[in-house]
Protein backbone atom coordinates (compact mmCIF):
# COMPACT_ATOMS: atom_id res chain seq x y z
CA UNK A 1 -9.52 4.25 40.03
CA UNK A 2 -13.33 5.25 40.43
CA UNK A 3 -13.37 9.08 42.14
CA UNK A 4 -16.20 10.84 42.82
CA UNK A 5 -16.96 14.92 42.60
CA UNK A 6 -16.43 16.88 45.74
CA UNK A 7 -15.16 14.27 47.30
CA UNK A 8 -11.77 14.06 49.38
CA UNK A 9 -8.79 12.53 48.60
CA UNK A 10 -5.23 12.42 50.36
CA UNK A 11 -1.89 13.25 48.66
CA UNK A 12 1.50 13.10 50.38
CA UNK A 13 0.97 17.18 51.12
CA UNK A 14 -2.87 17.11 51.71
CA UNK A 15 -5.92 16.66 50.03
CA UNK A 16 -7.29 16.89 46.37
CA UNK A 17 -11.14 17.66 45.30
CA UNK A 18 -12.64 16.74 41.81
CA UNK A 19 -14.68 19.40 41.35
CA UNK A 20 -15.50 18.84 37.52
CA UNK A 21 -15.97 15.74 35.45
CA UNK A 22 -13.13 14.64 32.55
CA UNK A 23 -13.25 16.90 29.86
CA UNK A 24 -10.78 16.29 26.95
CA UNK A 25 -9.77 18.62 23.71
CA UNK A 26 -7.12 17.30 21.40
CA UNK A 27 -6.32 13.84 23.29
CA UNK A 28 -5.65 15.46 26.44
CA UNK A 29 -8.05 15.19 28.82
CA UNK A 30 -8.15 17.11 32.01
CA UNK A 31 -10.83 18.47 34.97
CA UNK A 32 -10.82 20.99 37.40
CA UNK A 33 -9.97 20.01 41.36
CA UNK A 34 -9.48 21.54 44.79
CA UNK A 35 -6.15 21.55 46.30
CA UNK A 36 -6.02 21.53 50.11
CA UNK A 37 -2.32 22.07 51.74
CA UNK A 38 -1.63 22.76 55.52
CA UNK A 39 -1.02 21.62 58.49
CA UNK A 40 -3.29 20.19 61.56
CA UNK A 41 -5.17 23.02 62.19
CA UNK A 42 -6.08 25.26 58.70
CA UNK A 43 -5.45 24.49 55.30
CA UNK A 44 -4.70 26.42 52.12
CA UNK A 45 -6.96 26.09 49.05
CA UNK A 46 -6.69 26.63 45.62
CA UNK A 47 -8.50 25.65 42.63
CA UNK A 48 -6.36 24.42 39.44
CA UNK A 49 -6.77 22.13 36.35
CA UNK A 50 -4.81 18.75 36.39
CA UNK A 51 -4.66 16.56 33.12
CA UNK A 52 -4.74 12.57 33.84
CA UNK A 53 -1.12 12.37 34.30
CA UNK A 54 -0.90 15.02 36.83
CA UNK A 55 -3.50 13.21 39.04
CA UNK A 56 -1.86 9.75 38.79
CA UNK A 57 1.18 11.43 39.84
CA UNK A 58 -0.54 13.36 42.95
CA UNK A 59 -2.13 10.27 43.94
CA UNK A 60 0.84 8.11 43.31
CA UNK A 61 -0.84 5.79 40.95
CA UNK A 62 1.22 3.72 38.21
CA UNK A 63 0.94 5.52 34.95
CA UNK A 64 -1.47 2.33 33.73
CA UNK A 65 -4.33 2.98 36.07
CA UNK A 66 -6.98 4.50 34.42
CA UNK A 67 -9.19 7.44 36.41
CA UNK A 68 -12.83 8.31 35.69
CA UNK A 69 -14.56 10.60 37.88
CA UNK A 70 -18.07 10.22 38.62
């Protein structure tokens, strides 16, 4: 799956934001993104790192789908 920086994605609890490109060290690669939890009328952000298999999961990919973020 293709996603693009600062662009908006939906998760079962809201939204996530690549805000970084795929940076790896040792194997593991990982990049930073938005996190945006709420309800209908505000939303709660935070910014965290998520590795590959962290955004498969919060996008409820299969684990052979490969991600790049443009």
């Amino acid at each position: 799956m293709k996603l693009k920086v600062n662009s908006s994605y939906a998760t079962a609890t809201g939204f996530i934001i690549p805000r970084s490109h795929m940076k790896g060290e040792k194997g593991e690669n990982y990049c930073i993104v938005q996190i945006l939890t709420g309800g209908v009328t505000h939303y709660t952000s935070k910014h965290a790192t998520m590795s590959t298999k962290e955004l498969r999961k919060a996008l409820n990919l299969s684990q052979k789908e490969r991600i790049e973020i443009l």
